[in-house]
Protein backbone atom coordinates (compact mmCIF):
# COMPACT_ATOMS: atom_id res chain seq x y z
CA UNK A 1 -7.85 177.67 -25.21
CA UNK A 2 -11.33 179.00 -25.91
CA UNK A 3 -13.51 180.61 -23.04
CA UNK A 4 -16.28 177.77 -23.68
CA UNK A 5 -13.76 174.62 -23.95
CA UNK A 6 -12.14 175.99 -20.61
CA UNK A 7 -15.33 176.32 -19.01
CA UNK A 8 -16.51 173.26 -20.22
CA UNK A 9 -13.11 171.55 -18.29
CA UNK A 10 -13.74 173.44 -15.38
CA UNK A 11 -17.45 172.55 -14.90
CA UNK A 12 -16.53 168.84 -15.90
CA UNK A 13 -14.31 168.91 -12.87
CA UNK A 14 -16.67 170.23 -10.60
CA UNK A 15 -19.09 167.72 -10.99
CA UNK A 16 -16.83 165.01 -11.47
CA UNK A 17 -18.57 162.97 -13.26
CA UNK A 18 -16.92 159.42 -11.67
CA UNK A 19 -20.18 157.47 -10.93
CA UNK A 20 -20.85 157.56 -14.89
CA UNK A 21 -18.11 155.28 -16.23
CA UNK A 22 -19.69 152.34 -15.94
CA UNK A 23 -22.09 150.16 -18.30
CA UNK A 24 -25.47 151.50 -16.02
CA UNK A 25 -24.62 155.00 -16.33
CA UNK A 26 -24.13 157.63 -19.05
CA UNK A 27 -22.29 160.64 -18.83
CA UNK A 28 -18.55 159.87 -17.82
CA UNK A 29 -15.81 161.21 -20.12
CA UNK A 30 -13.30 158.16 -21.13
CA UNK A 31 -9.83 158.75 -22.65
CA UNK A 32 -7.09 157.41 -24.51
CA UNK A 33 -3.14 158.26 -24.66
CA UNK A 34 -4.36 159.96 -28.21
CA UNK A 35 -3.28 163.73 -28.91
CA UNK A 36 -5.91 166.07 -29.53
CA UNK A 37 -7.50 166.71 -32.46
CA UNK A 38 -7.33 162.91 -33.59
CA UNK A 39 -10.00 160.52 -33.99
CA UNK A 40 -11.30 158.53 -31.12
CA UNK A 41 -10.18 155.17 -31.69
CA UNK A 42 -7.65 153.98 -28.81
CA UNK A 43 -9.78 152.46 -25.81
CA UNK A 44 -10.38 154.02 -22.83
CA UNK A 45 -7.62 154.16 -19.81
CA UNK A 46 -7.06 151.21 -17.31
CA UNK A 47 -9.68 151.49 -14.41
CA UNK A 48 -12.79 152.20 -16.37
CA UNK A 49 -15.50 150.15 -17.22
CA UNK A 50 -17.61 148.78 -20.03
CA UNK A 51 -19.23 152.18 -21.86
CA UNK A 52 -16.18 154.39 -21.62
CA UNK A 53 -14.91 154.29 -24.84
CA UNK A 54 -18.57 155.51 -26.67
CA UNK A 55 -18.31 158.31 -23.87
CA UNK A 56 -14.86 159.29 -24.41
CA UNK A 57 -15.88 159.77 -28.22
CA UNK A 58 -18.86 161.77 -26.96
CA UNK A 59 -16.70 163.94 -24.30
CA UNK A 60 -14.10 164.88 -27.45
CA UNK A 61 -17.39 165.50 -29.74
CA UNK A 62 -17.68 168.44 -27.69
CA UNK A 63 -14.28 169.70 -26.62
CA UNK A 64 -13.25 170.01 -30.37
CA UNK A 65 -9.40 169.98 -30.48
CA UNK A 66 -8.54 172.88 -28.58
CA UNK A 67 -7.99 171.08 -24.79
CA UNK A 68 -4.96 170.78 -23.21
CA UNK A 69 -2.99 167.86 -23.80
CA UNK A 70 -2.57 166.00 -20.01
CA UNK A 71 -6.91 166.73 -19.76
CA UNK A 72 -7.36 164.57 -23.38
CA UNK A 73 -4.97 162.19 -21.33
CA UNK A 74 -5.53 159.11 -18.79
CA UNK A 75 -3.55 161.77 -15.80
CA UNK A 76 -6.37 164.63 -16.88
CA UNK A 77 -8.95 161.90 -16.95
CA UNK A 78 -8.38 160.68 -13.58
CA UNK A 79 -8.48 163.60 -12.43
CA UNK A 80 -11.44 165.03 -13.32
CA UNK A 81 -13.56 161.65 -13.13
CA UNK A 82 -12.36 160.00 -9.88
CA UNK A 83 -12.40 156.63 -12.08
CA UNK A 84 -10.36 155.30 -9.26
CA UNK A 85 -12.17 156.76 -6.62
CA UNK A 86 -12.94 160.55 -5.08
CA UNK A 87 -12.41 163.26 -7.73
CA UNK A 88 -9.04 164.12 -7.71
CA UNK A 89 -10.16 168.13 -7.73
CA UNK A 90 -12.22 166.91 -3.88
CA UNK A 91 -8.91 165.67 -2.91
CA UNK A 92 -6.67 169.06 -3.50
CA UNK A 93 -9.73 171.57 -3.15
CA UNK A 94 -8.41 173.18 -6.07
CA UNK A 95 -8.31 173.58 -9.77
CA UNK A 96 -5.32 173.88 -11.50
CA UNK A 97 -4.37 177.52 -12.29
CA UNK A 98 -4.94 177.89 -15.87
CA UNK A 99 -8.69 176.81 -15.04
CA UNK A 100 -9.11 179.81 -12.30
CA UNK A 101 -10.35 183.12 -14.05
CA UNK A 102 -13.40 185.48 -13.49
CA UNK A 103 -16.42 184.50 -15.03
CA UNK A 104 -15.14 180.44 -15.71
CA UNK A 105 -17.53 178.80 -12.83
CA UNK A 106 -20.44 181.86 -12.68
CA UNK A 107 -21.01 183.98 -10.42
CA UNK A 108 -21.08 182.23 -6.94
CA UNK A 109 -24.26 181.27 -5.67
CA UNK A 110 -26.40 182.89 -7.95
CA UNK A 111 -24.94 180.37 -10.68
CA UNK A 112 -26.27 177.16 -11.72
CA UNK A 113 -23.82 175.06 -13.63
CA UNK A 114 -26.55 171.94 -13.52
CA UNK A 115 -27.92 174.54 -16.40
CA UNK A 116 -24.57 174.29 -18.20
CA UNK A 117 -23.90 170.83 -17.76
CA UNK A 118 -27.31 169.60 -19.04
CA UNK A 119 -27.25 171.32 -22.03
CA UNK A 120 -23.29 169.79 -22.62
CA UNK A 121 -24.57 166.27 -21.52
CA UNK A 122 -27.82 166.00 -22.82
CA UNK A 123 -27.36 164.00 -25.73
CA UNK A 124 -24.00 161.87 -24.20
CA UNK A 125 -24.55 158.11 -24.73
CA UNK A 126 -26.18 155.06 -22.41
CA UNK A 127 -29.55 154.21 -21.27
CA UNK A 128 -32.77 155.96 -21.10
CA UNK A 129 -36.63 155.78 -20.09
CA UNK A 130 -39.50 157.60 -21.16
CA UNK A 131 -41.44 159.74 -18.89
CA UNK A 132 -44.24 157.50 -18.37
CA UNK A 133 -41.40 154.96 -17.51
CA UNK A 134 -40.16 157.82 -15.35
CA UNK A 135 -43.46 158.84 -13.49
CA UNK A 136 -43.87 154.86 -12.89
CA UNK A 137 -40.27 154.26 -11.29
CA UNK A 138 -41.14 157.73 -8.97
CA UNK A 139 -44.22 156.06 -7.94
CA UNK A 140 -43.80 152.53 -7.41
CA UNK A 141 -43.21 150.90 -3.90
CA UNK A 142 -39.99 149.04 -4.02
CA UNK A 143 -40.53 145.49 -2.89
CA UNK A 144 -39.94 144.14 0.71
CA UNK A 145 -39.97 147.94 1.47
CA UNK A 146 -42.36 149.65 4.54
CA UNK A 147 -43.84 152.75 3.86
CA UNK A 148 -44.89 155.40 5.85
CA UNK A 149 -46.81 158.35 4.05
CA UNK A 150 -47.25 160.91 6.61
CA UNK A 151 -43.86 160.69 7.98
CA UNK A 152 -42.27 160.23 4.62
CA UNK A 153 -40.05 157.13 5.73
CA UNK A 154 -39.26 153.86 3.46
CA UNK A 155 -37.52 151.29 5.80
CA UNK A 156 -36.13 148.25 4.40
CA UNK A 157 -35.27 144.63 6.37
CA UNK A 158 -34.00 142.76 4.04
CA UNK A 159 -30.75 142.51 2.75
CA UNK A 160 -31.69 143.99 -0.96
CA UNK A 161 -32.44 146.81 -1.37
CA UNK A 162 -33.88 148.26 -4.88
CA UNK A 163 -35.61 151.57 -5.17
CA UNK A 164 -35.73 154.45 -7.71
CA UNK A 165 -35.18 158.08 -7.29
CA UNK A 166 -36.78 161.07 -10.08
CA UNK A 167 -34.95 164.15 -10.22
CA UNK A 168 -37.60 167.33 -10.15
CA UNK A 169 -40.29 165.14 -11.66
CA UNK A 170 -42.87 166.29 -13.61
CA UNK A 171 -45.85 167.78 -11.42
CA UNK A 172 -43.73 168.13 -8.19
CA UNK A 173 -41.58 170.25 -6.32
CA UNK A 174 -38.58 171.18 -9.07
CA UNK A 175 -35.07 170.55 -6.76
CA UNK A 176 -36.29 167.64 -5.05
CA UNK A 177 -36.44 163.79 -5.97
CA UNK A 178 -39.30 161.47 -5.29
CA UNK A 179 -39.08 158.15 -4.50
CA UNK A 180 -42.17 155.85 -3.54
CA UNK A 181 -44.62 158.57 -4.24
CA UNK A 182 -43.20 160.89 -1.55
CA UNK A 183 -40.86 164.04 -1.98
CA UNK A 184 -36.97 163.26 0.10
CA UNK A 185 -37.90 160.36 2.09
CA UNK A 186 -36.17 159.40 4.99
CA UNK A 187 -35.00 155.69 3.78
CA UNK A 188 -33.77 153.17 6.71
CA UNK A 189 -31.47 149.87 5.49
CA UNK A 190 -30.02 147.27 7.57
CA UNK A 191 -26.17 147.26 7.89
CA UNK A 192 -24.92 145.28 5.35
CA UNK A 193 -27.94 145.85 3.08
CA UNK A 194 -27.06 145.44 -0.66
CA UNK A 195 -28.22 148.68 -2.15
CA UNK A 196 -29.07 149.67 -5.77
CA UNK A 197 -30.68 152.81 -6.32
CA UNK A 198 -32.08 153.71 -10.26
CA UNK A 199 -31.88 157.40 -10.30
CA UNK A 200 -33.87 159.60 -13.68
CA UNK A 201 -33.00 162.84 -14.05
CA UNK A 202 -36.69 164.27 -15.14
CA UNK A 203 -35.54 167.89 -15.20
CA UNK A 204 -36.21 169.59 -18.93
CA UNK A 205 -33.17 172.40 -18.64
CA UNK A 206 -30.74 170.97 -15.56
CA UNK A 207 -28.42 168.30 -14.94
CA UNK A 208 -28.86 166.44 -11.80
CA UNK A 209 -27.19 163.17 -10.13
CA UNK A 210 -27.11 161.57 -6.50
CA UNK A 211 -24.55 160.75 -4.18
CA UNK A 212 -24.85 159.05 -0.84
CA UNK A 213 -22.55 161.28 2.39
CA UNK A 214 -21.12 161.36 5.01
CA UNK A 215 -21.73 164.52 7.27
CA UNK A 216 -23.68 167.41 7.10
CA UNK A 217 -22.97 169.18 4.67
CA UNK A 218 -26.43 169.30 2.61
CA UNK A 219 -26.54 173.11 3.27
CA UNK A 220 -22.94 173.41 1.26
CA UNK A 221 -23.39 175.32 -2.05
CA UNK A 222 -21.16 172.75 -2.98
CA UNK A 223 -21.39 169.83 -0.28
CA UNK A 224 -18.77 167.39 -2.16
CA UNK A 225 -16.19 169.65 -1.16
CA UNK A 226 -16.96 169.00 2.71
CA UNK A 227 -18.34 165.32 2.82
CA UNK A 228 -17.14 162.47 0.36
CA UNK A 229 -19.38 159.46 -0.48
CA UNK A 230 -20.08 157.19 2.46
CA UNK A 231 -19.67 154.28 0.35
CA UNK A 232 -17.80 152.66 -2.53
CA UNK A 233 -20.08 153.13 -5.33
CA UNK A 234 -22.71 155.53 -3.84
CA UNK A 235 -21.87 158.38 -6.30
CA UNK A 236 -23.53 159.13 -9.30
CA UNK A 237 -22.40 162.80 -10.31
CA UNK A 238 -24.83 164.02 -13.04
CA UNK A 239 -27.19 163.28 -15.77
CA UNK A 240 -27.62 165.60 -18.50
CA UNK A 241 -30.92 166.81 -19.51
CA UNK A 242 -33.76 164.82 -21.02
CA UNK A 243 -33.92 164.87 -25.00
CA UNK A 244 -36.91 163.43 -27.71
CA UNK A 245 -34.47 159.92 -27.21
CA UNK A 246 -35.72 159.90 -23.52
CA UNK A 247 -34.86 160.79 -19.86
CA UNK A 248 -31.44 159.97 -18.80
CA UNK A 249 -30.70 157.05 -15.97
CA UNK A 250 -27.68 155.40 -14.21
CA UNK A 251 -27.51 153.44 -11.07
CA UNK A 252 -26.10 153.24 -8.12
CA UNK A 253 -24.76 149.86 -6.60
CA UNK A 254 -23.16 149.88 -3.04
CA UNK A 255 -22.89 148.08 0.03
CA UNK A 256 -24.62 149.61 3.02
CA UNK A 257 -21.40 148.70 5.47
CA UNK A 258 -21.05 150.99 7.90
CA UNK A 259 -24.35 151.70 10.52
CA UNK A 260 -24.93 155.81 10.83
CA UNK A 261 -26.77 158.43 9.36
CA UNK A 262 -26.10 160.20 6.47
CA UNK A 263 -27.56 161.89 3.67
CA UNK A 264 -28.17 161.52 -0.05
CA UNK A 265 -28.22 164.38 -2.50
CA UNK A 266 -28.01 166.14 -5.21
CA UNK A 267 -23.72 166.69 -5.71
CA UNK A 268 -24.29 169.38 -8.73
CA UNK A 269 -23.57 172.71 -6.70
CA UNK A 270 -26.39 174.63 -5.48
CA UNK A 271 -28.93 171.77 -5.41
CA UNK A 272 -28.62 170.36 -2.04
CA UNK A 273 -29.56 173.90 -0.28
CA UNK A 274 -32.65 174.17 -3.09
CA UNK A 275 -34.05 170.86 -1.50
CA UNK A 276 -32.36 167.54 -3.04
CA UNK A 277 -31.54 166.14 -0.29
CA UNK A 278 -32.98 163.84 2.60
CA UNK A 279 -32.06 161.18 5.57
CA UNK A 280 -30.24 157.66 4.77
CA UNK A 281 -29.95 155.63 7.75
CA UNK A 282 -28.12 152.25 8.23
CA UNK A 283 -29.76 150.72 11.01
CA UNK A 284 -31.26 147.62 12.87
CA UNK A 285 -34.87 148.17 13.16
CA UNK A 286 -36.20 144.46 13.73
């Protein structure tokens, strides 16, 4: 297999791109029982959602003809997506073996696969804005939402719960997200709060996505491997990197079950410790 199709697996698994298999979102790689090398025409494996095919013929665009069979298949799919839930690579911890190899994943810290992956994923299909759409949705108040500007909270209590988050948007802090006008705001819903959360990657040169977690593991260099999503549906694993066509966006639809605190961020490794992170609490506050 060729260095860049094996690195291109490798990183694919590492971001896992699950949360982008759906109709909202726009980066997921579907599948079919096909063999490599032929034309994508079969639809996408049980489990996915409306979108997958168009990806899937995307996601073979780009790995040409030279992947291993079981990754062109539903198994390899799977796998690397977590279509039916957690990445299967989060699950073992591992890759498989003929993934591992110097040089496949960088250099440790000092590497920023977000770099690689937007570049791979900029021009993958599903829905975009336009940066003044962008700098609106990173500025607007979401409704039935309290703000506090000098303490940087957003606290919701009502049961719906709609707000936007801009990946390093233009004329702030690159690493962060801003939502409301204000840079990683703590944001407060009441248990059982039905949460949908737009999120834009902004960033001209670096992939980006959110996830909600359990834990503490924002410090991680790569926190997914500590602390899974907190909630079914709170994982949206990367958006590739803005193009003339417009800024890429997917959402994020969950319920807010369990009370706690926990943290959304930024799942591409690296990102979290930069600064995309901040505080989500489920909580009574009435």
């Amino acid at each position: 297999m060729m260095r860049r199709q094996i690195k291109t697996l490798a990183t694919a698994a590492a971001l896992a791109a699950a949360g982008l298999v759906t109709a909202t979102a726009i980066t997921a790689c579907g599948t079919s029982e096909q063999t490599p090398g032929t034309a994508a025409s079969a639809s996408a494996p049980a489990g996915t959602q409306a979108g997958a095919q168009d990806s899937y013929s995307y996601y073979r665009s780009m790995m040409g003809g030279g992947a291993r069979g079981w990754m062109m298949g539903p198994a390899g799919y799977r796998w690397m997506t977590g279509v039916t839930g957690v990445p299967g690579w989060m699950r073992g911890g591992h890759f498989p073996a003929f993934m591992m190899g110097s040089g496949m994943m960088g250099t440790g810290t000092s590497a920023d696969p977000g770099k690689f992956m937007g570049r791979l994923w900029a021009d993958a299909p599903g829905p975009r804005v336009t940066p003044a759409q962008a700098a609106r949705a990173g500025t607007q108040i979401p409704p039935g939402a309290h703000i506090n500007q000098a303490a940087r909270t957003i606290t919701f209590t009502t049961g719906s719960v709609r707000l936007a988050a801009v990946a390093s948007p233009a004329g702030g802090p690159d690493e962060t997200f801003r939502i409301a006008g204000m840079v990683n705001p703590k944001i407060t819903v009441p248990p059982g709060a039905q949460v949908s959360i737009q999120v834009i990657n902004a960033d001209p040169d670096t992939a980006h996505g959110l996830v909600i977690t359990k834990g503490q593991s924002q410090s991680s260099w790569m926190p997914m491997m500590t602390s899974r999503p907190a909630f079914t549906g709170s994982a949206l694993w990367f958006l590739g990197n803005p193009t003339t066509a417009g800024m890429h966006t997917g959402t994020l639809t969950f319920t807010a079950a369990a009370p706690g605190t926990y943290h959304y961020l930024c799942p591409v490794p690296g990102h979290a410790q930069k600064g995309m992170t901040g505080l989500f609490t489920v909580s009574n506050t009435s």
